[in-house]
Each structure stands twice: as structure tokens, then as C-alpha cells.
Protein backbone atom coordinates (compact mmCIF):
# COMPACT_ATOMS: atom_id res chain seq x y z
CA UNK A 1 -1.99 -5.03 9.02
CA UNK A 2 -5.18 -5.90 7.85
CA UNK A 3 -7.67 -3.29 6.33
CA UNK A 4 -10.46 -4.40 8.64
CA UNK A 5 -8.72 -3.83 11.83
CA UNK A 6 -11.00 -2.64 14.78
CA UNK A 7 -10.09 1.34 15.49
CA UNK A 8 -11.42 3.10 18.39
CA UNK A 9 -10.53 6.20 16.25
CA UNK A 10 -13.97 4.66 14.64
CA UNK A 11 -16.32 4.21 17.71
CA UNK A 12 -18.18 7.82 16.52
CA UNK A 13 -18.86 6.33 12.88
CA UNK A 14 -22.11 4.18 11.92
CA UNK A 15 -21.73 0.65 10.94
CA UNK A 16 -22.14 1.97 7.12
CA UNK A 17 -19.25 4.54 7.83
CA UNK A 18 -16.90 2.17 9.30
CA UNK A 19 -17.51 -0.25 6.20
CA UNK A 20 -17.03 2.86 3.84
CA UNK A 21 -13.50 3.47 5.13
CA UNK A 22 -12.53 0.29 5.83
CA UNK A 23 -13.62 -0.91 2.27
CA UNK A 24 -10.53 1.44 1.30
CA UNK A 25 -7.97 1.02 4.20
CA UNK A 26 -5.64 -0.82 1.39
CA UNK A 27 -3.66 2.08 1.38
CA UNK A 28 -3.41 3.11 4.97
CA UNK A 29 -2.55 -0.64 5.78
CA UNK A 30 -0.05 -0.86 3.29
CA UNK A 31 1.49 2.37 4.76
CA UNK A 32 1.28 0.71 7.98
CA UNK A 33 3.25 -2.35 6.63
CA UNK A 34 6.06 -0.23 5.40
CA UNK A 35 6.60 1.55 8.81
CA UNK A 36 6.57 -1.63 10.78
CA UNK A 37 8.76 -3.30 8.45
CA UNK A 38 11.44 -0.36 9.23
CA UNK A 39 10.97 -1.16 12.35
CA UNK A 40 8.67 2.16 13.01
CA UNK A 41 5.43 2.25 14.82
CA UNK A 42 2.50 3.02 12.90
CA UNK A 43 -0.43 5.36 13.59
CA UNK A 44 -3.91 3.92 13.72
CA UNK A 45 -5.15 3.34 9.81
CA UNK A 46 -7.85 5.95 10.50
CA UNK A 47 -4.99 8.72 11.60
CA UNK A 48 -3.11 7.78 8.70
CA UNK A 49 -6.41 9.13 6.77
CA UNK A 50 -6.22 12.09 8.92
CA UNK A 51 -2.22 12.92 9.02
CA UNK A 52 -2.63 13.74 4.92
CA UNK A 53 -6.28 15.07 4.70
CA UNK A 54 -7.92 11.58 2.77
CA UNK A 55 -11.10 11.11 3.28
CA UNK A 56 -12.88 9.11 6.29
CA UNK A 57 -15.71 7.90 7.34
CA UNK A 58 -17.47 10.98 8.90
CA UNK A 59 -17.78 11.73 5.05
CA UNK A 60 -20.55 11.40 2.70
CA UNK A 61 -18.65 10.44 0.08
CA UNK A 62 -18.80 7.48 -2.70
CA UNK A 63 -14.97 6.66 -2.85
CA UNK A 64 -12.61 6.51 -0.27
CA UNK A 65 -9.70 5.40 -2.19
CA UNK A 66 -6.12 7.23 -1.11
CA UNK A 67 -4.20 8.28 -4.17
CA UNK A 68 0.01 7.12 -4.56
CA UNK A 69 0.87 10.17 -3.07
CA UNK A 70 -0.87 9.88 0.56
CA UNK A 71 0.51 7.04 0.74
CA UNK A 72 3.65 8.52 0.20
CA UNK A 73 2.61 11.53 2.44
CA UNK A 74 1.28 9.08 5.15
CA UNK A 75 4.37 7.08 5.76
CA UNK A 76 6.98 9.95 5.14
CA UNK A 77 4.84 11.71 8.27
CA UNK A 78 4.74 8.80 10.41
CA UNK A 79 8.44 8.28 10.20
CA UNK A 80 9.15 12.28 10.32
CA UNK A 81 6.95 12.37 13.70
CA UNK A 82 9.26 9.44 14.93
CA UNK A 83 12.59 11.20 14.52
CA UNK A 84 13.76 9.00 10.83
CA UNK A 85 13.40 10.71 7.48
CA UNK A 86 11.73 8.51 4.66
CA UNK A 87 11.64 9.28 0.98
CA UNK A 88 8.50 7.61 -0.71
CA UNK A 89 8.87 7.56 -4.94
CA UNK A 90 5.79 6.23 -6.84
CA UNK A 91 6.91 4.88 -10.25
CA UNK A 92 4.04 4.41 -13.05
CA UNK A 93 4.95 0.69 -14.83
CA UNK A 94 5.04 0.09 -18.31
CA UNK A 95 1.79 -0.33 -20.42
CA UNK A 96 3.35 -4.46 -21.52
CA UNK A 97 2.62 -6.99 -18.48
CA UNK A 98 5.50 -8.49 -19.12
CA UNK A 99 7.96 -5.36 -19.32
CA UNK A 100 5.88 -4.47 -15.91
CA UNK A 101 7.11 -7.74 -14.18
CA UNK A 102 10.23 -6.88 -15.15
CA UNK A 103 10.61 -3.62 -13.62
CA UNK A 104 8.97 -4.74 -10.55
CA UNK A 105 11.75 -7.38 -10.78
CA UNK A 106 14.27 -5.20 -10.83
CA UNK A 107 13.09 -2.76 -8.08
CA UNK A 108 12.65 -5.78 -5.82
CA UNK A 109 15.55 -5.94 -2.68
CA UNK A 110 15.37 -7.81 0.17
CA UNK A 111 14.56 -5.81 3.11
CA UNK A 112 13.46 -2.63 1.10
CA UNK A 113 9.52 -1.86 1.31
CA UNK A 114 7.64 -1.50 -2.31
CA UNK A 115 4.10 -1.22 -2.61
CA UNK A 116 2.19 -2.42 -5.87
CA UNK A 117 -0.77 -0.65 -6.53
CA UNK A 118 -2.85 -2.51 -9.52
CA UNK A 119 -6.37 -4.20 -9.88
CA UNK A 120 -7.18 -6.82 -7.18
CA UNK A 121 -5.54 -9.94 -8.23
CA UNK A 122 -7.88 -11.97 -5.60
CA UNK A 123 -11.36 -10.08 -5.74
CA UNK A 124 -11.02 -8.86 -9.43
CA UNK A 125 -11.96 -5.35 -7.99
CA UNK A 126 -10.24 -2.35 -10.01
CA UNK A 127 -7.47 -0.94 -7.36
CA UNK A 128 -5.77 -2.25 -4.85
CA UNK A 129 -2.54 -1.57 -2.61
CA UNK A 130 -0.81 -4.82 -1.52
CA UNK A 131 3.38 -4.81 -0.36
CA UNK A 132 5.94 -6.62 -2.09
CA UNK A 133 7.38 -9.86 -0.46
CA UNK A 134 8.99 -11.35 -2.99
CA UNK A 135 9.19 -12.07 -6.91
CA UNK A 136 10.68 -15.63 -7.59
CA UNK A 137 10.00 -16.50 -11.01
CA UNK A 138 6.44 -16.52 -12.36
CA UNK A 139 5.82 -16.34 -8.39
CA UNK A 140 4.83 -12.52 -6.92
CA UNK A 141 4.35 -13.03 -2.96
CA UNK A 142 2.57 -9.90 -1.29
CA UNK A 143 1.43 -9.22 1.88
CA UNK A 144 -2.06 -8.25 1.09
CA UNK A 145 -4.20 -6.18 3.84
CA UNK A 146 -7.62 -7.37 2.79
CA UNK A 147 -6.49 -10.68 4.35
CA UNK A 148 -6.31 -10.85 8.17
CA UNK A 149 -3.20 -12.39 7.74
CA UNK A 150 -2.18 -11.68 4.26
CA UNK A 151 1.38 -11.97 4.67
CA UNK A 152 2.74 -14.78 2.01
CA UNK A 153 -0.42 -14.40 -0.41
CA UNK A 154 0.97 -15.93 -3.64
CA UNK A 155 -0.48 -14.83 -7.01
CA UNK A 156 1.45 -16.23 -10.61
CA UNK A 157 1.83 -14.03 -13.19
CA UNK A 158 -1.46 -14.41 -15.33
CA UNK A 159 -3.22 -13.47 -12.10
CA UNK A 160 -1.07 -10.37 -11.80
CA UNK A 161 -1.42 -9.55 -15.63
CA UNK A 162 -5.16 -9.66 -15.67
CA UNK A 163 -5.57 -7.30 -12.40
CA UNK A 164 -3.08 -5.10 -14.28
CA UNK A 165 -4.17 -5.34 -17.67
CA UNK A 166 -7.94 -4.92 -15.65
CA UNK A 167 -6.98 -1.93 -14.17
CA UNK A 168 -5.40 -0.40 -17.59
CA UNK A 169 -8.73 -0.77 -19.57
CA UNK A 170 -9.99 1.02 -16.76
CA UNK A 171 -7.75 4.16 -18.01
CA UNK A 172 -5.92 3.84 -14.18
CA UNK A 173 -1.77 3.36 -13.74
CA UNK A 174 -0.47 0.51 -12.03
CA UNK A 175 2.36 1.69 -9.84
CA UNK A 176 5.44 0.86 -7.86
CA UNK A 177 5.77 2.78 -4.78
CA UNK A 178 9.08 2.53 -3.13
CA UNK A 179 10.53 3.68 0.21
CA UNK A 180 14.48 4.87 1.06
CA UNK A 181 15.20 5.94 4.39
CA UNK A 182 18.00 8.74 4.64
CA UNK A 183 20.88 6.51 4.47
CA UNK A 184 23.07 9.86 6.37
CA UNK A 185 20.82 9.43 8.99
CA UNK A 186 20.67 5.38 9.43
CA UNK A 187 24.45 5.64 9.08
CA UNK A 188 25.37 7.71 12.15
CA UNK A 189 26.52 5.88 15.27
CA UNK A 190 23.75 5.34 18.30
């Protein structure tokens, strides 16, 4: 889902208050990603905002930014709401690049949602939420919301290590964020 998606949620905001949250719908679109990729619908980006109290547009504020937690929070709701229970862990990586690629690589399943939260590895900016595809070899394929369709963005490893090492000087973690459904629940007969 991309970050810039029209919301009628948003038709009471300015133009400068639209651009203020949207500048910082990473988050909420990543959220959004995870749901839909469990096959969940997903809230608008701006009632994701709402459902854990983040900040939005109506708000005179200078950062918009959702912390790992409403993130968490955001899709744990939205799949709560819809009847499935979702259990969101945010993981801080090592300080090394390198040992971070590895543990990325070896949180990485096919089918299971993680979110990476690190510096922008496309704009250079200092935080940004994209979801895991893939990680084949020096190879890290995301599907990155500030594209409008951002699915299969590839980025090699020195682009990943200078957003993260980027976001490091900046005295910021770079994060894992995984999702686990309650496997009790998704075992039961329908």
C-alpha cells in the first residue's frame, strides 16, 4: 500500500496537513501490508493513526513518525477487530551490518510478515518502515510504501548498510518487527 494513498478520512485536512501525515504513513502502510498479506483487510492508513493514538494531520506537530510499537499496536487491533489474534515482536539488530544481515537472514520465512525499520535505503532520509520480501544473497527485496508500487524494490547490501549504519550515527535502532498469528486459532477446523 503506498504511503501516499488518497483517504477520504483526509478530506477535513489542508493540503500542508495531508503532506504532514502522509510524509510519515511508512508505518501505517507497512501495517497495512502485513494485514493484507494474512489475508486480513486493512483499515484506512489514517485510522490506523487513530486505532493507537499516533499523531495525524489535524496536529500541529513537526514529526509524525509512528514508533515500533504502534505498529505493533496497529496491526494486532486490526486483526483483533477481525476475529484473528496477532502477536507483533519488534527485535533491535545488532550494532555490526553484517551480524544485522544475518539476523534478518535468519528471521526471514516465506509467507511470514517482517517489517525492517532502518534509514531510507532509496531517499537517504533517517527512518523508514519498508516489509520484507525476500533476502537472497547480497540481494534484500522489500516492498517499500513510498513507491506506488513498491513491491519487488531491490536494494544490495552496501545500500542497506549505509541506511543502517546512517540511522545508527543518528543514535536511532534499526529493527525487525515480526508478526505470528495464534497458531491455536489458525489450527481449528472452519
Amino acid at each position: 500500500m503506498h504511503q501516499y494513498t488518497h483517504d477520504d478520512n483526509l478530506k477535513n485536512l489542508t493540503p500542508t496537513q495531508k503532506e504532514r501525515e502522509a510524509q510519515a504513513n511508512c508505518g501505517p502502510s507497512s501495517a497495512a501490508i502485513v494485514l493484507r498479506s494474512m489475508g486480513l483487510k486493512s483499515p484506512s492508513l489514517h485510522d490506523l493513526r487513530v486505532s493507537v493514538g499516533a499523531a495525524t494531520g489535524k496536529q500541529n506537530l513537526e514529526a509524525y513518525a509512528i514508533d515500533s510499537d504502534q505498529l505493533i499496536r496497529m496491526v494486532e487491533k486490526a486483526a483483533t477487530e477481525q476475529g484473528h489474534q496477532v502477536h507483533g515482536v519488534a527485535i533491535d539488530l545488532p550494532r555490526d551490518a553484517h551480524a544485522a544481515w544475518k539476523e534478518i537472514r535468519s528471521r526471514t520465512f516465506p509467507g511470514q510478515p517482517v517489517v525492517l525499520l532502518t534509514g531510507n535505503m532509496a531517499s537517504r532520509g533517517p527512518g523508514h518502515y519498508v516489509v520484507m520480501e525476500s533476502l537472497r544473497g547480497d540481494t534484500l527485496q522489500v516492498n517499500d510504501p513510498q513507491f506506488e508500487d513498491g513491491h519487488g524494490t531491490q536494494h544490495s547490501f552496501e545500500e542497506f548498510k549505509a541506511a543502517f549504519e546512517r540511522r545508527q550515527r543518528l543514535g536511532r535502532p534499526n529493527r525487525i518487527i515480526t508478526f505470528l498469528p495464534d497458531l491455536a486459532k489458525a489450527a481449528q477446523p472452519r
